[in-house]
N, C-alpha and C. Protein backbone atom coordinates (compact mmCIF):
# COMPACT_ATOMS: atom_id res chain seq x y z
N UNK A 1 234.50 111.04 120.89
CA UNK A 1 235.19 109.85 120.44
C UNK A 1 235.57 109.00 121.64
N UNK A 2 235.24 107.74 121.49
CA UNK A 2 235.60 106.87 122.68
C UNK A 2 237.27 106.64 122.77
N UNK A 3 237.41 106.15 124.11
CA UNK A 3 238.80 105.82 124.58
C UNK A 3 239.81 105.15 123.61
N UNK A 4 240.81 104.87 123.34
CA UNK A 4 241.10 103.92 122.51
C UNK A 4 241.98 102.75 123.38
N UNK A 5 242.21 101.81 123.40
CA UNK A 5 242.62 100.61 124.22
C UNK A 5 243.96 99.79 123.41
N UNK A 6 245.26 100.29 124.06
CA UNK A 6 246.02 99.29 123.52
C UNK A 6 246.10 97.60 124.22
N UNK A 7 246.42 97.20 122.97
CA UNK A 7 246.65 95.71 123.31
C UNK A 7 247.45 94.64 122.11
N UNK A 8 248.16 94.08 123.16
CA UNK A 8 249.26 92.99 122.16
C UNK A 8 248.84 91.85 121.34
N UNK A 9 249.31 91.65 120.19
CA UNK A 9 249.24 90.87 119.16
C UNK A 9 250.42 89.78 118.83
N UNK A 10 250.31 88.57 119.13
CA UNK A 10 251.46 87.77 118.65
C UNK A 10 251.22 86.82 117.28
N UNK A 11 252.01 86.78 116.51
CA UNK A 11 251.82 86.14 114.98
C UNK A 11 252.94 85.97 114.73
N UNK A 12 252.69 84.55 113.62
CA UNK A 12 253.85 84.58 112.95
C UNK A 12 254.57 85.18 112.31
N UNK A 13 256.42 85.74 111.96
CA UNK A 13 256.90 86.62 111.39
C UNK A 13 256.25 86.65 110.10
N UNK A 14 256.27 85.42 109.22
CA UNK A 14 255.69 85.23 107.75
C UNK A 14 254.28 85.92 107.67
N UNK A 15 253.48 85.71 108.41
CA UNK A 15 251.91 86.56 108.69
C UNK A 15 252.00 87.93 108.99
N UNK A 16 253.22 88.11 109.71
CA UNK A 16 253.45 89.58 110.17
C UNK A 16 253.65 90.23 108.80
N UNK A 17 254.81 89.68 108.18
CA UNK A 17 255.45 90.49 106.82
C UNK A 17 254.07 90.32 105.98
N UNK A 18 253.48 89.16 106.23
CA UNK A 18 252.37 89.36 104.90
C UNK A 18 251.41 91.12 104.83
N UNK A 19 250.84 90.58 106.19
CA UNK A 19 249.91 91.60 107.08
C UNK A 19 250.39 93.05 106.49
N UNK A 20 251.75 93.14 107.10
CA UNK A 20 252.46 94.61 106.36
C UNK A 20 252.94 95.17 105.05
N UNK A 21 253.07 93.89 104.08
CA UNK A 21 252.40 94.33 102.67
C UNK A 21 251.35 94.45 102.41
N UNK A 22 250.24 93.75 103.12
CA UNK A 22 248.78 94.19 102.97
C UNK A 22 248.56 95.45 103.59
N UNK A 23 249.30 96.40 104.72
CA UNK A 23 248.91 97.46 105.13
C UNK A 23 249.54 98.57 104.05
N UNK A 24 250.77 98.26 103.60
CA UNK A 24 251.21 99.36 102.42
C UNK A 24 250.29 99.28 101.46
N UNK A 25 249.85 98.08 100.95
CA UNK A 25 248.94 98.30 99.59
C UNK A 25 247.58 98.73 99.58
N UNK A 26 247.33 98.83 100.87
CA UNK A 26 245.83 99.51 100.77
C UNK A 26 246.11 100.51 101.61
N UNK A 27 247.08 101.36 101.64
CA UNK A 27 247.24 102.95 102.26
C UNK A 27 247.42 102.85 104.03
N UNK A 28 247.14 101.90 104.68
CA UNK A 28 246.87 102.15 106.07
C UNK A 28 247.91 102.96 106.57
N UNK A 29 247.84 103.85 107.55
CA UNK A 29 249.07 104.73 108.02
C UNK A 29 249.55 103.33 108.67
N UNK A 30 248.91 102.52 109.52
CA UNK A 30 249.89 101.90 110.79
C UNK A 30 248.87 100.63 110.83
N UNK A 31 249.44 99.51 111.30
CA UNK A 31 248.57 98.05 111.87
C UNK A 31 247.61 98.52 112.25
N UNK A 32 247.40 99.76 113.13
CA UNK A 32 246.03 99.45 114.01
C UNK A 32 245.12 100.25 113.45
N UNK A 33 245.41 100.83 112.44
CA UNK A 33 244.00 101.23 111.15
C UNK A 33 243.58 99.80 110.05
N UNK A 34 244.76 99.55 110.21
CA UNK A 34 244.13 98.22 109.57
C UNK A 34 243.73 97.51 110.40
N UNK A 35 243.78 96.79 111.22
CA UNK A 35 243.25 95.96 112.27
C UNK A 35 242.00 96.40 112.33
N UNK A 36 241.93 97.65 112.95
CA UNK A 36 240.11 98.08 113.16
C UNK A 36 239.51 97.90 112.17
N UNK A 37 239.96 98.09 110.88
CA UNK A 37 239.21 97.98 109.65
C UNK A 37 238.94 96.59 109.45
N UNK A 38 239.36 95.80 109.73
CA UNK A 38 239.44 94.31 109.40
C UNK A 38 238.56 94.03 110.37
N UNK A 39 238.34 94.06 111.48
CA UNK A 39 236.94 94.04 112.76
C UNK A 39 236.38 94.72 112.12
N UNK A 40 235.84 95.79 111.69
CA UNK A 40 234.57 96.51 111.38
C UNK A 40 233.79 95.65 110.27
N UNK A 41 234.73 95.10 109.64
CA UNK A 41 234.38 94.10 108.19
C UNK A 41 234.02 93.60 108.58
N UNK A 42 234.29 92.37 109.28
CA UNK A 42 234.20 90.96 109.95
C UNK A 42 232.37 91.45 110.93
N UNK A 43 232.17 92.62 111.59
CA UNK A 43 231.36 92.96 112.11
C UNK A 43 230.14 93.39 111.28
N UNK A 44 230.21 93.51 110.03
CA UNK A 44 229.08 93.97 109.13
C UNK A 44 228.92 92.69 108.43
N UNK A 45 229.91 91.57 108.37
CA UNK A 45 229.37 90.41 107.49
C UNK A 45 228.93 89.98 108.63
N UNK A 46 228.59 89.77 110.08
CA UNK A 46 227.76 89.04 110.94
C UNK A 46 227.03 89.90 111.46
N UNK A 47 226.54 91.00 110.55
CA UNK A 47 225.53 91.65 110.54
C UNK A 47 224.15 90.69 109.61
N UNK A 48 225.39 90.94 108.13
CA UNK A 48 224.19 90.41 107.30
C UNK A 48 224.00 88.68 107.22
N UNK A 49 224.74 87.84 108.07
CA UNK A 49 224.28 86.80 108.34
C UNK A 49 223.41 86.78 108.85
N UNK A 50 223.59 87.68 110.59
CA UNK A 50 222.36 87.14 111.42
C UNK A 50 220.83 87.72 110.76
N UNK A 51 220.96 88.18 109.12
CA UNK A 51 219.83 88.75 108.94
C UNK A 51 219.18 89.96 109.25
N UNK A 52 220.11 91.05 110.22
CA UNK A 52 219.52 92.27 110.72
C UNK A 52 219.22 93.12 109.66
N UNK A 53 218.77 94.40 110.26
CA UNK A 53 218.56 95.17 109.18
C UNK A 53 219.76 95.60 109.00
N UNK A 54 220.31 96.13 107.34
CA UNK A 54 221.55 96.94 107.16
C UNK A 54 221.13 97.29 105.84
N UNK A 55 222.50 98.10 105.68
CA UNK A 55 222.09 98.62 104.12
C UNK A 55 223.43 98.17 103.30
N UNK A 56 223.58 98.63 101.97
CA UNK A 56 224.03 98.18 101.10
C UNK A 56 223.98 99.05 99.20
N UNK A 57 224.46 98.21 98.30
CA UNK A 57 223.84 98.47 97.27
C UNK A 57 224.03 97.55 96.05
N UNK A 58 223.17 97.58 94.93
CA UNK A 58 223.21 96.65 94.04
C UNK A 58 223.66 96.95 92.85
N UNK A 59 224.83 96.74 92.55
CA UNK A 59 224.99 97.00 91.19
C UNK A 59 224.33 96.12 89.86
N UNK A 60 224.28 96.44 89.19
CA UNK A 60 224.25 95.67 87.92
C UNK A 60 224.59 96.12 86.75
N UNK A 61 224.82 95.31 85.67
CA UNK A 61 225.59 96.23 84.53
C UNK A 61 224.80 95.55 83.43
N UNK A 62 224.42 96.05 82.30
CA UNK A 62 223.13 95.26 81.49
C UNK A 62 222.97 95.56 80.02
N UNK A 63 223.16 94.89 79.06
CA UNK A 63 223.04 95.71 77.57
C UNK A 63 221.49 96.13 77.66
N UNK A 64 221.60 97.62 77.14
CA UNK A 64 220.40 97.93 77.47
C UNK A 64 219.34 97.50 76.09
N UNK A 65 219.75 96.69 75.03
CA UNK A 65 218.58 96.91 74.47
C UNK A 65 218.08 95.08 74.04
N UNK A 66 218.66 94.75 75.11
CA UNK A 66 217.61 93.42 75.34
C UNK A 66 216.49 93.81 75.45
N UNK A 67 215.75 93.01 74.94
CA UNK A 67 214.16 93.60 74.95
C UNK A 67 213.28 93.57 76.51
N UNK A 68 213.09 94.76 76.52
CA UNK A 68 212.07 95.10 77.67
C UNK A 68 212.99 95.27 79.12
N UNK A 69 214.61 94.97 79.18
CA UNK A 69 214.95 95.11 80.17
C UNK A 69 214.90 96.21 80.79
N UNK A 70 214.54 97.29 80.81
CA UNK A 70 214.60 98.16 81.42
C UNK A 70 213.46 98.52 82.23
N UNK A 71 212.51 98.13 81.29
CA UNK A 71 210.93 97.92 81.82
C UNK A 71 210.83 97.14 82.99
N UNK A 72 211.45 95.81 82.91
CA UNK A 72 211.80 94.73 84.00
C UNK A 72 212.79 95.64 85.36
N UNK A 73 213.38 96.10 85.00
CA UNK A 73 214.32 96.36 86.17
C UNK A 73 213.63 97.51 86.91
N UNK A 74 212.94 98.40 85.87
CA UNK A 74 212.09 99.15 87.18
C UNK A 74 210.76 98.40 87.55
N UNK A 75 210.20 97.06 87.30
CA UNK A 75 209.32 97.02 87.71
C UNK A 75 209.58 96.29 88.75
N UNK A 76 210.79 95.64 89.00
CA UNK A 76 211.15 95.07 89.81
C UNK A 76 211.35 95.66 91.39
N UNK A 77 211.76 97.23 90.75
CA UNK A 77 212.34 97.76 91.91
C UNK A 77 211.08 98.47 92.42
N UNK A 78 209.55 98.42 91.67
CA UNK A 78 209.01 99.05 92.23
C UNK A 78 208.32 97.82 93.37
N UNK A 79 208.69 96.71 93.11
CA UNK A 79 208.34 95.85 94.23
C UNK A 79 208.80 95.81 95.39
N UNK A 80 210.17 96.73 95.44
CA UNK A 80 210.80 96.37 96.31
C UNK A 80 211.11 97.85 97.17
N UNK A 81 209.98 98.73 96.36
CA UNK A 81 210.57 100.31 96.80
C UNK A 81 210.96 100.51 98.14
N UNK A 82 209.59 99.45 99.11
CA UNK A 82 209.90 99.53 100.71
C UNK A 82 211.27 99.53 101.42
N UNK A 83 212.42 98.53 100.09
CA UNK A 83 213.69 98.61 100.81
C UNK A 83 214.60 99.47 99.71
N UNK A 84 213.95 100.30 98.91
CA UNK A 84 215.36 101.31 98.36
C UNK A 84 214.99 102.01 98.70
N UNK A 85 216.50 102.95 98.51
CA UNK A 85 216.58 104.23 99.40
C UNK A 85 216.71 105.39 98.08
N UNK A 86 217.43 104.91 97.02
CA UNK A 86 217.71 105.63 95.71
C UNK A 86 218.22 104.53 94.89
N UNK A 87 217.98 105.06 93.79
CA UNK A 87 218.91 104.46 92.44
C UNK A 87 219.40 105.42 91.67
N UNK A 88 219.83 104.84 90.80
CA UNK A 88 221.33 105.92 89.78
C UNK A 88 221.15 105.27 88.37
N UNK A 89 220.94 105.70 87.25
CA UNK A 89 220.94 105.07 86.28
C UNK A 89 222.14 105.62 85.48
N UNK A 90 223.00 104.78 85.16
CA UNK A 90 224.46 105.56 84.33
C UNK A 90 224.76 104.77 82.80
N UNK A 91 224.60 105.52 81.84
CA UNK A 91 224.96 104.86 80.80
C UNK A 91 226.76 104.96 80.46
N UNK A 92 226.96 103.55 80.40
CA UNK A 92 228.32 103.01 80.56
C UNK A 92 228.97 103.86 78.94
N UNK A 93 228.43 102.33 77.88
CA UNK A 93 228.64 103.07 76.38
C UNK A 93 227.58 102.65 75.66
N UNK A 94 227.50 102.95 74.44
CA UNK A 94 226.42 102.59 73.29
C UNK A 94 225.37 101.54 73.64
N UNK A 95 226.05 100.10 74.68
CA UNK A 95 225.49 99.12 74.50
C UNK A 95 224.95 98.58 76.32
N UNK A 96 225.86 99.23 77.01
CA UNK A 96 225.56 98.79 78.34
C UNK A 96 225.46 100.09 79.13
N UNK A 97 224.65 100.13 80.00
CA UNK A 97 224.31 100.91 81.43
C UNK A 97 224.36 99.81 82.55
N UNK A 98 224.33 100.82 83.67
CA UNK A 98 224.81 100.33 84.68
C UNK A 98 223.79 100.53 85.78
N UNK A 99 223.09 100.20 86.66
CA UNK A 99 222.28 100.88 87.57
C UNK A 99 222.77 100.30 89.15
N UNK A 100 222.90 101.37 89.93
CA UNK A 100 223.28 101.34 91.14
C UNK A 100 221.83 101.24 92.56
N UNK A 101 221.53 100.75 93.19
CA UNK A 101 220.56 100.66 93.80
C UNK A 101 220.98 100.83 95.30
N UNK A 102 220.66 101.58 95.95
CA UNK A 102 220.75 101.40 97.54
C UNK A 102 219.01 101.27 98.05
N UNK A 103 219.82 100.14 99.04
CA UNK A 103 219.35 99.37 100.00
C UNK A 103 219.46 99.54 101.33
N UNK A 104 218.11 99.60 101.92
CA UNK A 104 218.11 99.44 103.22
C UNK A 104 216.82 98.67 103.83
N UNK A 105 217.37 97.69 104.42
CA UNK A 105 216.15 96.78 104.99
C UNK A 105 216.37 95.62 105.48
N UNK A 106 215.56 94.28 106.06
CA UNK A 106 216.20 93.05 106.01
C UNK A 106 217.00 92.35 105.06
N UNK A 107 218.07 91.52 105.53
CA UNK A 107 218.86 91.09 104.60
C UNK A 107 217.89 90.02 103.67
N UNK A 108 217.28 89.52 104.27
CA UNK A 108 216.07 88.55 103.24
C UNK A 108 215.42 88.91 101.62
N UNK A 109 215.35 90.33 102.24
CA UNK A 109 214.49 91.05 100.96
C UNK A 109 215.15 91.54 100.01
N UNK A 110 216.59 92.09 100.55
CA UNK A 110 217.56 92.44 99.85
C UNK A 110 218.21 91.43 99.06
N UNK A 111 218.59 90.60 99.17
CA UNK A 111 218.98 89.28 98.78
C UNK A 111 217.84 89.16 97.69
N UNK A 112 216.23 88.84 97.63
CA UNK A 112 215.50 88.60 97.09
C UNK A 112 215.46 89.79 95.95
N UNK A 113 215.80 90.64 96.34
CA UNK A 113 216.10 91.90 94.90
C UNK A 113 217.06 91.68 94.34
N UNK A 114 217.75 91.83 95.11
CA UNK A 114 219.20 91.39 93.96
C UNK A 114 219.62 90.00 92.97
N UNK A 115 218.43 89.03 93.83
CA UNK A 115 218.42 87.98 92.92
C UNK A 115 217.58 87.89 91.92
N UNK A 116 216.72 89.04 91.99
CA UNK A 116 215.47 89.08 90.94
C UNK A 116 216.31 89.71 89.84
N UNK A 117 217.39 90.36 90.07
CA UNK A 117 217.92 91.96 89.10
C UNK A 117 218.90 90.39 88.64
N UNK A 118 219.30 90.10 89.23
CA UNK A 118 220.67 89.16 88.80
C UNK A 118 220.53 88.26 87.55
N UNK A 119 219.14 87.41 87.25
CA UNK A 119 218.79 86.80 86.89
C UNK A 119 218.02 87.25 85.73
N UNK A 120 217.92 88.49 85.63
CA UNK A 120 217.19 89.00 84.11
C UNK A 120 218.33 88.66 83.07
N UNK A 121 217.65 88.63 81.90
CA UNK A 121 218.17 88.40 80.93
C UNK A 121 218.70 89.44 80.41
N UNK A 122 220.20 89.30 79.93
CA UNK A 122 220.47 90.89 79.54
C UNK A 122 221.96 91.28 80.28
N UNK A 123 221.76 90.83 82.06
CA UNK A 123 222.60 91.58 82.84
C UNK A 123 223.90 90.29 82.85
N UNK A 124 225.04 91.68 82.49
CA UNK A 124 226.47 90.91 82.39
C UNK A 124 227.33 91.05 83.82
N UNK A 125 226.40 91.67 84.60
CA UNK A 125 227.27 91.56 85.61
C UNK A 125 226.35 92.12 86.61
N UNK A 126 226.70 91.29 88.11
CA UNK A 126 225.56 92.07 88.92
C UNK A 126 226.74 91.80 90.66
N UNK A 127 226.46 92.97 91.50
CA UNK A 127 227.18 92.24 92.69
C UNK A 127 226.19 93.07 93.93
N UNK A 128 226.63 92.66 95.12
CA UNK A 128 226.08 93.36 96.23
C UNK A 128 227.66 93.82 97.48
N UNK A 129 226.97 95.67 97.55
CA UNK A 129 227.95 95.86 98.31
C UNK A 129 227.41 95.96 99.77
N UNK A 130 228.24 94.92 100.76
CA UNK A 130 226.94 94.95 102.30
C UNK A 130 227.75 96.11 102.98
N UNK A 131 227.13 96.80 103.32
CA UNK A 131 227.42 98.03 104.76
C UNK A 131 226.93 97.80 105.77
N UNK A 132 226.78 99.03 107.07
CA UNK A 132 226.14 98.53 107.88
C UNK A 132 225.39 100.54 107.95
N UNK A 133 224.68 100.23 108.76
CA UNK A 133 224.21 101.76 109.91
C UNK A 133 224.75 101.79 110.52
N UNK A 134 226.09 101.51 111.33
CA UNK A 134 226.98 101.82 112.24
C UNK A 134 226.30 102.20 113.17
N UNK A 135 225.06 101.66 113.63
CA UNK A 135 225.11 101.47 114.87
C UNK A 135 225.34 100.24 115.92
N UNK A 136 225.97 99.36 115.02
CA UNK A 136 227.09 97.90 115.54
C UNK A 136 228.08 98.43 115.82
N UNK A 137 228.40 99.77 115.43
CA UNK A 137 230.04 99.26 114.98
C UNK A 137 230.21 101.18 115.82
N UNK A 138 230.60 100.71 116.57
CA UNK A 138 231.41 101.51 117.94
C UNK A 138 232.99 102.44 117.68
């Protein structure tokens, strides 16, 4: 594990108190687990700007008995097998499933899948979660 490096932070009190209800409500023991976490973020979304490779995954959520959607969503993904890594097929209830997709590859292509899945007819909900390979992120 590398060194760790202290260093001072000045902010406004009002930003401070905000900051520290934002560290109680999402568990952080102390500022500087949150802080790093907030750089590591900030470091994986100018991951997938500059377009590198990273990974990710695609949700979507879909009544399954629109016609042929299911047919569509794997044929989609077999276009795109070069950048999945796995999928998950989960039936939600009676009327909707859910399919989970991981991704790994250029952000271009990924983007181009998820906009192909997004846009079928059928799907009530679709999002992308960006990660990285941590090998940015130190």
């Amino acid at each position: 594990m590398e060194k760790l490096k202290r260093f001072g932070v000045s902010m406004q009190e009002s930003l401070l108190k905000n900051f520290d209800e934002f560290i109680k409500k999402h568990k952080y023991k102390n500022r500087s687990e949150a802080i790093r976490d907030i750089i590591r973020e900030k470091f994986v979304e100018e991951e997938w700007e500059k377009g590198k490779n990273v990974v990710g995954c695609i949700v979507i959520v879909y009544e399954h008995d629109v016609r042929e959607i299911v047919d569509k969503i794997i044929d989609i993904q077999h276009k795109f097998s070069s950048i999945i890594v796995s999928s998950q097929h989960v039936h939600m209830d009676k009327e909707n499933c859910m399919e989970i997709i991981v991704v790994k590859g250029k952000v271009e292509k990924i983007k181009d899948l998820y906009f192909y899945l997004k846009a079928l007819k059928g799907v009530k909900y679709s999002a992308i979660t960006k990660a990285t390979s941590g090998k940015s992120l130190k």
